[in-house]
PDB file of N, CA and C in Angstrom:
ATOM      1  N   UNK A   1      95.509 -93.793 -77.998  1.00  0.00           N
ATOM      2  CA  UNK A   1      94.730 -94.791 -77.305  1.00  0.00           C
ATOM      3  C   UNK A   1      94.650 -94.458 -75.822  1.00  0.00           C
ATOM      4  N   UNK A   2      93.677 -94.984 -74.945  1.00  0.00           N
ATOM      5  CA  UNK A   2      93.271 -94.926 -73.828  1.00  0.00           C
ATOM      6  C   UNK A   2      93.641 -93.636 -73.190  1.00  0.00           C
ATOM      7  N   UNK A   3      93.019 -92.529 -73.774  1.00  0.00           N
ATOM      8  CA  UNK A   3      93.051 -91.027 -73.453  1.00  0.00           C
ATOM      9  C   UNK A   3      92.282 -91.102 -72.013  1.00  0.00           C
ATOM     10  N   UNK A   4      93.055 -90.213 -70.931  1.00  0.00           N
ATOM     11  CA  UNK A   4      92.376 -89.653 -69.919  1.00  0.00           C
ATOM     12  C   UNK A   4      92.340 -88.356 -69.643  1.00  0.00           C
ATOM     13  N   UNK A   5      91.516 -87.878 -68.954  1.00  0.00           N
ATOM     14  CA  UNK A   5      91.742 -85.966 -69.333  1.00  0.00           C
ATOM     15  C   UNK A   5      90.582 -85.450 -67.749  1.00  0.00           C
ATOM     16  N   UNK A   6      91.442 -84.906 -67.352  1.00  0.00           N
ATOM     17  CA  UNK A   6      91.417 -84.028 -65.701  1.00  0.00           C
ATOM     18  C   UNK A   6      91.855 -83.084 -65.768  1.00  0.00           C
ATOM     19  N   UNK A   7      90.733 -82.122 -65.645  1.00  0.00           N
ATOM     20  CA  UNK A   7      91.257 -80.452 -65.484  1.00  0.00           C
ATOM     21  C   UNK A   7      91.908 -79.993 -66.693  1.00  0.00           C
ATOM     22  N   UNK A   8      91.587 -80.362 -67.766  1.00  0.00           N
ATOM     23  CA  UNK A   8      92.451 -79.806 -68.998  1.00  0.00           C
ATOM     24  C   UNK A   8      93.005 -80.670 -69.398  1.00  0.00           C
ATOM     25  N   UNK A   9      93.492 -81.389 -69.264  1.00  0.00           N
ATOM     26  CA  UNK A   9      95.174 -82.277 -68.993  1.00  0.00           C
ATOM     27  C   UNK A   9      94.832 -83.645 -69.318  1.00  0.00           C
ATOM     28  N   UNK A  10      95.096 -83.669 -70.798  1.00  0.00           N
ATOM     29  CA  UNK A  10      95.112 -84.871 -71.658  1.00  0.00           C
ATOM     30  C   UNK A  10      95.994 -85.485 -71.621  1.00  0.00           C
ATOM     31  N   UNK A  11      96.332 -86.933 -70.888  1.00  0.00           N
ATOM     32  CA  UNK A  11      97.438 -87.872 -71.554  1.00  0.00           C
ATOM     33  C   UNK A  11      96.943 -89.060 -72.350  1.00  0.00           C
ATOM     34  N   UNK A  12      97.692 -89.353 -73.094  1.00  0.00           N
ATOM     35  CA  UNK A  12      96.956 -90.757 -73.932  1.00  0.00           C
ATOM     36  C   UNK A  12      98.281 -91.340 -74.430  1.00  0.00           C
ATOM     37  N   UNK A  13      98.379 -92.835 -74.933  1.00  0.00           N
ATOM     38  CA  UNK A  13      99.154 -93.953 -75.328  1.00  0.00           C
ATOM     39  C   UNK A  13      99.088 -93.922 -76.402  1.00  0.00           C
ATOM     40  N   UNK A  14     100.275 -93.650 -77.491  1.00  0.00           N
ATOM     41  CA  UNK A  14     100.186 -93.867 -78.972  1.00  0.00           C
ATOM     42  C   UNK A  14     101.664 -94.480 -79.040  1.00  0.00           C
ATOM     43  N   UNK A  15     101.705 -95.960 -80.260  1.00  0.00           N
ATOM     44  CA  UNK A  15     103.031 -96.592 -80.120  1.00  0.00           C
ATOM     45  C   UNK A  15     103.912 -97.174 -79.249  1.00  0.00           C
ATOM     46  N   UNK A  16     103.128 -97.177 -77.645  1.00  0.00           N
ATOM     47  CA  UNK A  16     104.267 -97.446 -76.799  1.00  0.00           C
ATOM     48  C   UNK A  16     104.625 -96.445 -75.796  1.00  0.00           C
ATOM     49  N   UNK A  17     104.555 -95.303 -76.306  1.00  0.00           N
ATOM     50  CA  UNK A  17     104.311 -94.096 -75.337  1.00  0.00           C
ATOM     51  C   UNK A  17     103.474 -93.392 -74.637  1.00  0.00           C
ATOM     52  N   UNK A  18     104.279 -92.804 -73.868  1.00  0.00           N
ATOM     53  CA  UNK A  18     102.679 -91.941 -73.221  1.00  0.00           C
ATOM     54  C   UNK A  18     102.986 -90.666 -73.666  1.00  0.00           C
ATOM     55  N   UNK A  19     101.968 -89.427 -74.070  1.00  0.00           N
ATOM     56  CA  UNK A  19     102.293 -88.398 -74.426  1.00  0.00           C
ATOM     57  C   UNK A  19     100.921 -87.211 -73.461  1.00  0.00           C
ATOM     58  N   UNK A  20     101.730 -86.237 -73.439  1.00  0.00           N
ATOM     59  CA  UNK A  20     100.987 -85.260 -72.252  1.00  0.00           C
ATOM     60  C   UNK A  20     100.611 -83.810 -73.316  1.00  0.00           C
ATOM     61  N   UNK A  21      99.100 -83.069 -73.441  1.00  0.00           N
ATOM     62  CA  UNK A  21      98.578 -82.287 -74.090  1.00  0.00           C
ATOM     63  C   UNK A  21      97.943 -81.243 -72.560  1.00  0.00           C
ATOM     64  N   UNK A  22      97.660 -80.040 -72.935  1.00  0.00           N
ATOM     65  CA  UNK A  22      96.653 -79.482 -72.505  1.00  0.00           C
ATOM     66  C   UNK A  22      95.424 -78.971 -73.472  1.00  0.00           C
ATOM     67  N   UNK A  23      94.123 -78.980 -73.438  1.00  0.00           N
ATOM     68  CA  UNK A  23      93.143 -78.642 -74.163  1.00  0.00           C
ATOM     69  C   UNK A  23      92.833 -77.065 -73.538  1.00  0.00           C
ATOM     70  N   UNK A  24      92.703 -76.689 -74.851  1.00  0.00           N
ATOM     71  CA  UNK A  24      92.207 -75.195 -74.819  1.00  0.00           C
ATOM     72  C   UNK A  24      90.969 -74.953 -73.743  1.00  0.00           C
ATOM     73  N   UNK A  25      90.682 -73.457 -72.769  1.00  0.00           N
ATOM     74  CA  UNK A  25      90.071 -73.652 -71.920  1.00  0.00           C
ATOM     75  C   UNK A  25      88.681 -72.210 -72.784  1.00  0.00           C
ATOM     76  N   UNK A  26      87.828 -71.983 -72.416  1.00  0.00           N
ATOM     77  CA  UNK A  26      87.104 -70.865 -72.365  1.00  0.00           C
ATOM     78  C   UNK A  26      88.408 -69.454 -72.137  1.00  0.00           C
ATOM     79  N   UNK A  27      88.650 -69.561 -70.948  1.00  0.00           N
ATOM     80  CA  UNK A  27      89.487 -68.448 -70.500  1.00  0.00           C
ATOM     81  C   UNK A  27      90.442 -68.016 -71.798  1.00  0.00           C
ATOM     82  N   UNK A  28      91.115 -68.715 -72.458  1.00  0.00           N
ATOM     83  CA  UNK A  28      92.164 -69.546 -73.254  1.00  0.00           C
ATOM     84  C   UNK A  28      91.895 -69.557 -74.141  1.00  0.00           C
ATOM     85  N   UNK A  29      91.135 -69.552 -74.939  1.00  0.00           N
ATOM     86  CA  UNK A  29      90.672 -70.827 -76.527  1.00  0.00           C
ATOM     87  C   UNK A  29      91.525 -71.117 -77.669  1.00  0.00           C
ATOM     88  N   UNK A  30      92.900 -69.934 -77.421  1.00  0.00           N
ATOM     89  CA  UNK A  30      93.893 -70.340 -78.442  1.00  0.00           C
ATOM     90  C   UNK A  30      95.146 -70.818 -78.076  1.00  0.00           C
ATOM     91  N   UNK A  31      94.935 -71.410 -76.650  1.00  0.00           N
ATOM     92  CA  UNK A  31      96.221 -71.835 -75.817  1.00  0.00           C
ATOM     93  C   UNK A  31      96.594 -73.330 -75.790  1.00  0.00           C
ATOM     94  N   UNK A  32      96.518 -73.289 -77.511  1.00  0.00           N
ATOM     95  CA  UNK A  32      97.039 -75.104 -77.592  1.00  0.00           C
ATOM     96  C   UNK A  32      98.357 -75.373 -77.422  1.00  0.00           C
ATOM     97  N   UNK A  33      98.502 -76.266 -76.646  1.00  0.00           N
ATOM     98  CA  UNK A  33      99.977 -77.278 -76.736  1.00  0.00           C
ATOM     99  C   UNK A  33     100.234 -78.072 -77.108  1.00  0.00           C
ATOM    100  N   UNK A  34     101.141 -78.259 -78.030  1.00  0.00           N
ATOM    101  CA  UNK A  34     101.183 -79.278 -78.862  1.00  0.00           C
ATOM    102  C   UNK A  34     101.813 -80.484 -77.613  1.00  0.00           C
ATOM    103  N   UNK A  35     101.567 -81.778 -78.040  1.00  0.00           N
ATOM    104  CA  UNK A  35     101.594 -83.261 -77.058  1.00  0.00           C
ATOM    105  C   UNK A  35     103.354 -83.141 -76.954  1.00  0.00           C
ATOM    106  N   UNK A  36     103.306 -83.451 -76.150  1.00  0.00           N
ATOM    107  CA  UNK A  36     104.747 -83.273 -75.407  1.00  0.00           C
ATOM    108  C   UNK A  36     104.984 -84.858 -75.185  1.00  0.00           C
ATOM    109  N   UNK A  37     105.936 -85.648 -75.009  1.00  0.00           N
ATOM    110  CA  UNK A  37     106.639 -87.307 -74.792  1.00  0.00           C
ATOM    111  C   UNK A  37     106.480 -87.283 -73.660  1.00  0.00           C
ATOM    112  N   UNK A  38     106.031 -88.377 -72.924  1.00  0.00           N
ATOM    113  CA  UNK A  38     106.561 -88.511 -71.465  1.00  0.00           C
ATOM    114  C   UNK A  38     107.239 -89.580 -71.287  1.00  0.00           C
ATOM    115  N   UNK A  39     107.015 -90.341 -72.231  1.00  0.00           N
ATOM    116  CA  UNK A  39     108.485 -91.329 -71.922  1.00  0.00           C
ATOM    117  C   UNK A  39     109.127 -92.363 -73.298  1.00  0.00           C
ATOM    118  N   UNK A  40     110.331 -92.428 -73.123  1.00  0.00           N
ATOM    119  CA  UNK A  40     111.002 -92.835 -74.446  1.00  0.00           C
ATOM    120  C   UNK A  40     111.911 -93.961 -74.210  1.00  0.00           C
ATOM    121  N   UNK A  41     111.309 -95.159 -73.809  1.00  0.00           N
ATOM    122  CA  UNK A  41     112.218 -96.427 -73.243  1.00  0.00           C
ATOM    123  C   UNK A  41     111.210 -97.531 -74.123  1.00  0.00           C
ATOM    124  N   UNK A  42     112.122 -98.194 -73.893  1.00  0.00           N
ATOM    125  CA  UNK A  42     111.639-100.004 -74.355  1.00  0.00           C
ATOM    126  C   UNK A  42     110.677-100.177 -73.645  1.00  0.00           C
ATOM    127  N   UNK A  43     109.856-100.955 -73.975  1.00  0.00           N
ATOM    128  CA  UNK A  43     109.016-101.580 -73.150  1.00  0.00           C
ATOM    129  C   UNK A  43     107.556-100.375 -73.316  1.00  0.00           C
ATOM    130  N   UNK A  44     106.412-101.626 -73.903  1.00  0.00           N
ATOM    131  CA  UNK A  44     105.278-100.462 -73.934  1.00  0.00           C
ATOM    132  C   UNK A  44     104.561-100.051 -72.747  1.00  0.00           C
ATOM    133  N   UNK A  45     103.583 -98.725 -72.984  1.00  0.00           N
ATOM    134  CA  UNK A  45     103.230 -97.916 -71.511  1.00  0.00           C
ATOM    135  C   UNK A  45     102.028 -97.741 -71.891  1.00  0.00           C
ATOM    136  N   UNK A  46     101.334 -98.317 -71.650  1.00  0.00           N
ATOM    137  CA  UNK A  46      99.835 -98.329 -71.850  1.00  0.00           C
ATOM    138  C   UNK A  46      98.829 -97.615 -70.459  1.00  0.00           C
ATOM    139  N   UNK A  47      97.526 -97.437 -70.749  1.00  0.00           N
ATOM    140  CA  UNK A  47      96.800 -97.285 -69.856  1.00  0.00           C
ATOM    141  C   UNK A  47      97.004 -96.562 -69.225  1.00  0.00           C
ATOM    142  N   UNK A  48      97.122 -95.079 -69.203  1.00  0.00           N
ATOM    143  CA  UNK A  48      97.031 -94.181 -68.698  1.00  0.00           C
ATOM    144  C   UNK A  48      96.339 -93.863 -67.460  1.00  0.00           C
ATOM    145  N   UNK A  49      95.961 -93.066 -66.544  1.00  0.00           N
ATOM    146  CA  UNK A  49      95.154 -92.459 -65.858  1.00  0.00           C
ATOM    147  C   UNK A  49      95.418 -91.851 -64.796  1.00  0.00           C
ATOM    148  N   UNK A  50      95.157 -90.649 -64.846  1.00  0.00           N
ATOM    149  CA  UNK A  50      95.372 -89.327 -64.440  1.00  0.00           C
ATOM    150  C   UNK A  50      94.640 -89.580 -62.974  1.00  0.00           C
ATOM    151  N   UNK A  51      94.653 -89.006 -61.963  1.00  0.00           N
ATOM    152  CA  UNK A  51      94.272 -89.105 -60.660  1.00  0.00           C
ATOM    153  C   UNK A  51      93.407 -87.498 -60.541  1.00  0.00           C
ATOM    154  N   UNK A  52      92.327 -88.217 -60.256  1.00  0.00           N
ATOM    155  CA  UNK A  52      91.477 -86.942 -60.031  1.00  0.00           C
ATOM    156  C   UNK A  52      91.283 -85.971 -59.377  1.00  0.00           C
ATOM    157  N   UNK A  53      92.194 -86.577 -57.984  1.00  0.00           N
ATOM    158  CA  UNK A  53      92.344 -85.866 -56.489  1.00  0.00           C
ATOM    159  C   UNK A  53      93.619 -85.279 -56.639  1.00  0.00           C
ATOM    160  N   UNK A  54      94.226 -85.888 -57.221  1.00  0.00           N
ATOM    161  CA  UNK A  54      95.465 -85.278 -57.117  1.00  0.00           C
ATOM    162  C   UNK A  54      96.478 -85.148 -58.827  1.00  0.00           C
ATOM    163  N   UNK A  55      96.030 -84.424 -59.773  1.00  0.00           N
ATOM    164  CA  UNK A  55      95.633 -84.230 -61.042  1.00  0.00           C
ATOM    165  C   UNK A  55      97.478 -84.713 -61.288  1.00  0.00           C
ATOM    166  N   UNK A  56      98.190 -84.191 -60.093  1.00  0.00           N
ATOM    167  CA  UNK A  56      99.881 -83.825 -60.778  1.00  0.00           C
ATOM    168  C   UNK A  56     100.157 -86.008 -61.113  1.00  0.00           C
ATOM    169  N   UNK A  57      99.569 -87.059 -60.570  1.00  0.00           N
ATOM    170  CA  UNK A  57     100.037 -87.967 -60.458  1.00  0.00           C
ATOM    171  C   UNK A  57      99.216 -88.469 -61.523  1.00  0.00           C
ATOM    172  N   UNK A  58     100.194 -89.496 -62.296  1.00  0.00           N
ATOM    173  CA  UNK A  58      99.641 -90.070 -63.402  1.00  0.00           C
ATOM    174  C   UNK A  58     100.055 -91.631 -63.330  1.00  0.00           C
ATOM    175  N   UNK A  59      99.209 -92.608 -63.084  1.00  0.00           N
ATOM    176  CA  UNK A  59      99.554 -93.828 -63.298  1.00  0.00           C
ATOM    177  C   UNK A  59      98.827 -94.798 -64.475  1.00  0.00           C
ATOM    178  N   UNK A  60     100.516 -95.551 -65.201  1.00  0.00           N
ATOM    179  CA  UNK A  60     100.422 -96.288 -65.953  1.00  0.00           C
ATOM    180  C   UNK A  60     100.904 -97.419 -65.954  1.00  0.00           C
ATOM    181  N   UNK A  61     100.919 -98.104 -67.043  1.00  0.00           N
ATOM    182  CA  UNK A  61     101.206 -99.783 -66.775  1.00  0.00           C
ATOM    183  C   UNK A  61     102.444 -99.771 -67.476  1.00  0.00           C
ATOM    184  N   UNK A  62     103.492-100.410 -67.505  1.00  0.00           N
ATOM    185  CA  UNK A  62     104.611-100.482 -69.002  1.00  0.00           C
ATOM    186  C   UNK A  62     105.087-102.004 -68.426  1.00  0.00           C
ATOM    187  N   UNK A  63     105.975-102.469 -69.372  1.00  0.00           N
ATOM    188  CA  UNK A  63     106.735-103.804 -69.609  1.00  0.00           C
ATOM    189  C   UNK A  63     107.893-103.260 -69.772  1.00  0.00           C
ATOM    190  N   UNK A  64     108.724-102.535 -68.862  1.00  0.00           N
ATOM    191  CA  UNK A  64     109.863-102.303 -68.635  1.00  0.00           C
ATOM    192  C   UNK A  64     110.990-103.378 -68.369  1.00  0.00           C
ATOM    193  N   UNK A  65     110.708-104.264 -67.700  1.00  0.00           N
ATOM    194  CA  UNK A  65     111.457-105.454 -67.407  1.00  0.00           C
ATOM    195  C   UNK A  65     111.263-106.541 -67.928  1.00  0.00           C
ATOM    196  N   UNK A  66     109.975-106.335 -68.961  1.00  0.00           N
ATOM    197  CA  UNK A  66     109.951-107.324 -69.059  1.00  0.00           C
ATOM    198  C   UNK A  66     108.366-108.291 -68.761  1.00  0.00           C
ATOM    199  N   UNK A  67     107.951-107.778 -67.664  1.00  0.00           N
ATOM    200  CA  UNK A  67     107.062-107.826 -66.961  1.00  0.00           C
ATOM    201  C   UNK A  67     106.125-106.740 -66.801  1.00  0.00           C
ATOM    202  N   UNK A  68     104.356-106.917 -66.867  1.00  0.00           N
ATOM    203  CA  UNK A  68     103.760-105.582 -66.735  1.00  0.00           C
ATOM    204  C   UNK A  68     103.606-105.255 -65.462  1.00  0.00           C
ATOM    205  N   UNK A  69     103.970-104.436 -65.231  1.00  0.00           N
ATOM    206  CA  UNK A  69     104.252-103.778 -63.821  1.00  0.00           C
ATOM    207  C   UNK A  69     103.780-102.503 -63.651  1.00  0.00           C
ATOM    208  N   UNK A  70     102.974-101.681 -62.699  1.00  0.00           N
ATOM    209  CA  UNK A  70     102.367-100.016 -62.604  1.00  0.00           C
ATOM    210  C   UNK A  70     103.362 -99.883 -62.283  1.00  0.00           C
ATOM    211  N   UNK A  71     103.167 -98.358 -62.973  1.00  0.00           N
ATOM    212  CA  UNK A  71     104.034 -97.330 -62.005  1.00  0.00           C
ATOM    213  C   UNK A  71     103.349 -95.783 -62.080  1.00  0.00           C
ATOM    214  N   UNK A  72     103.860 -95.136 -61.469  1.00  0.00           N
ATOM    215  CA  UNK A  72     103.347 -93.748 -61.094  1.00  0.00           C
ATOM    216  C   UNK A  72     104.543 -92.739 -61.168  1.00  0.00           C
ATOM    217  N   UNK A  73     103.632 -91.984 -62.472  1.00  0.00           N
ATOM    218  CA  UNK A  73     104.638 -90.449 -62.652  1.00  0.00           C
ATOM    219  C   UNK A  73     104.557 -89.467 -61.983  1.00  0.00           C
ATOM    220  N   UNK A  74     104.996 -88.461 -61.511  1.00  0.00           N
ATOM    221  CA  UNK A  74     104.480 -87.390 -60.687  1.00  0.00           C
ATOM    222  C   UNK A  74     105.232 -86.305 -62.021  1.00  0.00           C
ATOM    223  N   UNK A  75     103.997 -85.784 -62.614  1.00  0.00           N
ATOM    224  CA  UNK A  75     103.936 -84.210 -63.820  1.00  0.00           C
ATOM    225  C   UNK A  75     104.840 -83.309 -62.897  1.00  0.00           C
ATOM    226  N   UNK A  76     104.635 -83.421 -61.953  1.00  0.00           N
ATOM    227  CA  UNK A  76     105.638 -82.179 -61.400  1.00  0.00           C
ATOM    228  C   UNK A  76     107.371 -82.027 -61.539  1.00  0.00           C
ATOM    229  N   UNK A  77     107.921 -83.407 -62.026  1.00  0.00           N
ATOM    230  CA  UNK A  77     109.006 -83.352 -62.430  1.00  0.00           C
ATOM    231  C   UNK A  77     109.678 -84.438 -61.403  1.00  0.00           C
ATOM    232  N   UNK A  78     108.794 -85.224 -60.508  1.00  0.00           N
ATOM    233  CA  UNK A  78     109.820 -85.978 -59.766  1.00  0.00           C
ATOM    234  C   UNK A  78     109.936 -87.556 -59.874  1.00  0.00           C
ATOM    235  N   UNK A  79     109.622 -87.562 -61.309  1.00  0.00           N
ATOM    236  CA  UNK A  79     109.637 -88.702 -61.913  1.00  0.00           C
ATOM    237  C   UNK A  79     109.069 -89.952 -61.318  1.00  0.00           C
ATOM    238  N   UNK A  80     109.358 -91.198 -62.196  1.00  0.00           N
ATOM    239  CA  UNK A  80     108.222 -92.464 -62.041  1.00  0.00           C
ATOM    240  C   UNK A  80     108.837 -93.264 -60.541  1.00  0.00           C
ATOM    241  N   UNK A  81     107.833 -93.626 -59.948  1.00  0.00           N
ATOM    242  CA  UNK A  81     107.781 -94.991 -59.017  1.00  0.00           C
ATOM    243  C   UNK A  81     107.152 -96.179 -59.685  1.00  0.00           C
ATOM    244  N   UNK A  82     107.874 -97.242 -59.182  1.00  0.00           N
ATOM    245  CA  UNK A  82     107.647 -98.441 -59.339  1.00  0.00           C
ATOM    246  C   UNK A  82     108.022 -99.499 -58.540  1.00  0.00           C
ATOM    247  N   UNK A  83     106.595 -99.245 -57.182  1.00  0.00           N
ATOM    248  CA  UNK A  83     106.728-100.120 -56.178  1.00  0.00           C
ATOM    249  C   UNK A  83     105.577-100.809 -55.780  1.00  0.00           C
ATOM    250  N   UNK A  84     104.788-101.380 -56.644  1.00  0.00           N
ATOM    251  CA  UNK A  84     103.242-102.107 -56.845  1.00  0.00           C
ATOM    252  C   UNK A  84     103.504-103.297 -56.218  1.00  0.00           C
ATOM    253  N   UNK A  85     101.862-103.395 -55.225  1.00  0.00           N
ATOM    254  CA  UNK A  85     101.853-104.758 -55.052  1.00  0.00           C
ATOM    255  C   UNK A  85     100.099-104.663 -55.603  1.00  0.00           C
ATOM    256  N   UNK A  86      99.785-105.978 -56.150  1.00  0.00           N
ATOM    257  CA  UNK A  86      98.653-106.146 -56.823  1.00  0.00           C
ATOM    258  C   UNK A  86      98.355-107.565 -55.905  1.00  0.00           C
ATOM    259  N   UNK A  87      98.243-107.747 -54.884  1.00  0.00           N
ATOM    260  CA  UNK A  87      97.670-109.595 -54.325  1.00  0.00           C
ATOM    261  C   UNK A  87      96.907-109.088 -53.779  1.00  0.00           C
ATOM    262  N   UNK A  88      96.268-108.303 -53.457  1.00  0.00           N
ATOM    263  CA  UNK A  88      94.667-107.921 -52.183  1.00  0.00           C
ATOM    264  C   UNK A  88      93.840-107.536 -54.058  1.00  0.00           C
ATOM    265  N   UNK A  89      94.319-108.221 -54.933  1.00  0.00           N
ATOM    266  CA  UNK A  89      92.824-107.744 -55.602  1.00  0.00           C
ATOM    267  C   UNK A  89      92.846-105.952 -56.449  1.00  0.00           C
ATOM    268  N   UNK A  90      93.527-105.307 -55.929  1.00  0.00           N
ATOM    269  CA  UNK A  90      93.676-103.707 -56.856  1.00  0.00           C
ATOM    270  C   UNK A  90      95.492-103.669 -56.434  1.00  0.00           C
ATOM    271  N   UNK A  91      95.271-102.467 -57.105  1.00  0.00           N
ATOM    272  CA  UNK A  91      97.469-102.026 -57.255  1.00  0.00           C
ATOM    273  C   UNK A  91      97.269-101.001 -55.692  1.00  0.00           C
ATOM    274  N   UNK A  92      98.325-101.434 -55.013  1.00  0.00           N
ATOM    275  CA  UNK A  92      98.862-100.144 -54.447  1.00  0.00           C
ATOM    276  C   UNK A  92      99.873-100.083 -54.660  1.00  0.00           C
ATOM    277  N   UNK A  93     100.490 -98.314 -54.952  1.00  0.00           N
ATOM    278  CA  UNK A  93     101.721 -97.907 -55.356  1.00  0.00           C
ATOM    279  C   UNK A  93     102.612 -97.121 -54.216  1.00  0.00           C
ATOM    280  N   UNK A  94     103.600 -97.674 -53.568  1.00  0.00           N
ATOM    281  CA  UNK A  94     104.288 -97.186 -52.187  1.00  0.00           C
ATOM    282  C   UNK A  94     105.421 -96.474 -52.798  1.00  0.00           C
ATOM    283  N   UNK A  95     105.583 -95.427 -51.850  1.00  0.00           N
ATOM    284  CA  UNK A  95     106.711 -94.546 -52.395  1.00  0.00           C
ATOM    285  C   UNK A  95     106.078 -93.123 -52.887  1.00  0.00           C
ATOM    286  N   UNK A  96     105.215 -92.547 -52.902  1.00  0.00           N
ATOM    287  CA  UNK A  96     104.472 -91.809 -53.663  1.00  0.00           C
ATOM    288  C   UNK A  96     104.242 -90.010 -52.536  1.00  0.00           C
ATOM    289  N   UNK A  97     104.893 -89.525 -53.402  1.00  0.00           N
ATOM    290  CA  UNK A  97     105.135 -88.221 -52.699  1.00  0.00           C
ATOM    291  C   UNK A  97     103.944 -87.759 -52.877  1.00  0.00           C
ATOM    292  N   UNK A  98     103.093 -86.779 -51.296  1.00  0.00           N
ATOM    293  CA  UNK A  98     102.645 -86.249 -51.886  1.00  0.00           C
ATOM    294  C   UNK A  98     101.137 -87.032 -51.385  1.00  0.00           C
ATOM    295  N   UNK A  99     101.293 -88.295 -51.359  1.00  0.00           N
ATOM    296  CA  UNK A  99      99.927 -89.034 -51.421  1.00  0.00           C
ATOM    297  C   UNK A  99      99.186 -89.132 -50.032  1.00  0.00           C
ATOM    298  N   UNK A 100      97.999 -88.904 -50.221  1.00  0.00           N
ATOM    299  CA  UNK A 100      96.879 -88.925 -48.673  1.00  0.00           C
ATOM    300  C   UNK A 100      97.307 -90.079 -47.767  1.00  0.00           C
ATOM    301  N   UNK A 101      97.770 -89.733 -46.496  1.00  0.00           N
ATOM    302  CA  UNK A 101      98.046 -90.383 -45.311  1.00  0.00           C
ATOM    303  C   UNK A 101      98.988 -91.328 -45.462  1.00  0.00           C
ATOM    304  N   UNK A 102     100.173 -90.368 -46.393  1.00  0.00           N
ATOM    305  CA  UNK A 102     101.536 -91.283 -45.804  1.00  0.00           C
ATOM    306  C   UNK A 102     102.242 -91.339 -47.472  1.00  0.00           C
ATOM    307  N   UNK A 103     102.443 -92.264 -47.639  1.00  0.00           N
ATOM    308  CA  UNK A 103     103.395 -92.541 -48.981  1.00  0.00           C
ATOM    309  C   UNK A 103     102.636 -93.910 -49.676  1.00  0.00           C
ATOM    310  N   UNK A 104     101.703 -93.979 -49.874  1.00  0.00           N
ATOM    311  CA  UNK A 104     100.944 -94.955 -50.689  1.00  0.00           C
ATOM    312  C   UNK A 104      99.915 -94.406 -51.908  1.00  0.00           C
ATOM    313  N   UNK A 105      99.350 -94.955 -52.740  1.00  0.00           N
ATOM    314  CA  UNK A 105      97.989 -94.995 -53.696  1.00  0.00           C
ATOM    315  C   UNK A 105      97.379 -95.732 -54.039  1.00  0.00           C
ATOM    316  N   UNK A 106      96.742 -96.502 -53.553  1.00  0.00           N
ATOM    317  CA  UNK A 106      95.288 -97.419 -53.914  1.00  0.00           C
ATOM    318  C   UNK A 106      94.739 -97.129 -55.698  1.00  0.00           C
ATOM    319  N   UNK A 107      95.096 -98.197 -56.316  1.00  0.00           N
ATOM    320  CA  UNK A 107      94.548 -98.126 -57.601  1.00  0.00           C
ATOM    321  C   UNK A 107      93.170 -99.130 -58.019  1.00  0.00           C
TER     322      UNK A 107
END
């Protein structure tokens, strides 16, 4: 469910999880990867979406606490933030390595 895909780079929501693919390229055509876990906790993780500008950051929604709350993975290995404020109307996510003019992301 709710597949997004940037530059190759398929993630999508099945069961509760999020799971990470690359699609075969021209260059490539037999360079499948099979879907890899990206996360294995309580609480479901829906809604994917990959950042277009900046392909390595992936933000999703989960009920980790309890509560649905964003957060933001960074693919590069430096794992999830979860510092959303949603009252102006969209998510911004603070804490975010990496992100245009400072440590924030406008969702």
């Amino acid at each position: 469910q709710y597949p997004t895909i940037v530059n190759g780079t398929l993630v999508f929501s099945s069961e509760g999880d999020l799971y990470l693919t690359r699609l075969p390229s021209t260059l490539a055509p037999d360079s499948i990867m099979p879907a890899m876990k990206l996360t294995t906790t309580i609480g479901n993780a829906l809604h994917p979406k990959l950042n277009p500008k900046y392909p390595h950051l992936l933000a999703y929604s989960a009920t980790y606490s309890g509560v649905r709350e964003v957060y933001l993975l960074d693919l590069r290995g430096a794992g999830a933030t979860s510092s959303s404020d949603s009252s102006n109307g969209g998510t911004t996510i603070t804490g975010v390595p990496g992100a245009p003019g400072g440590s924030a992301l406008r969702l």
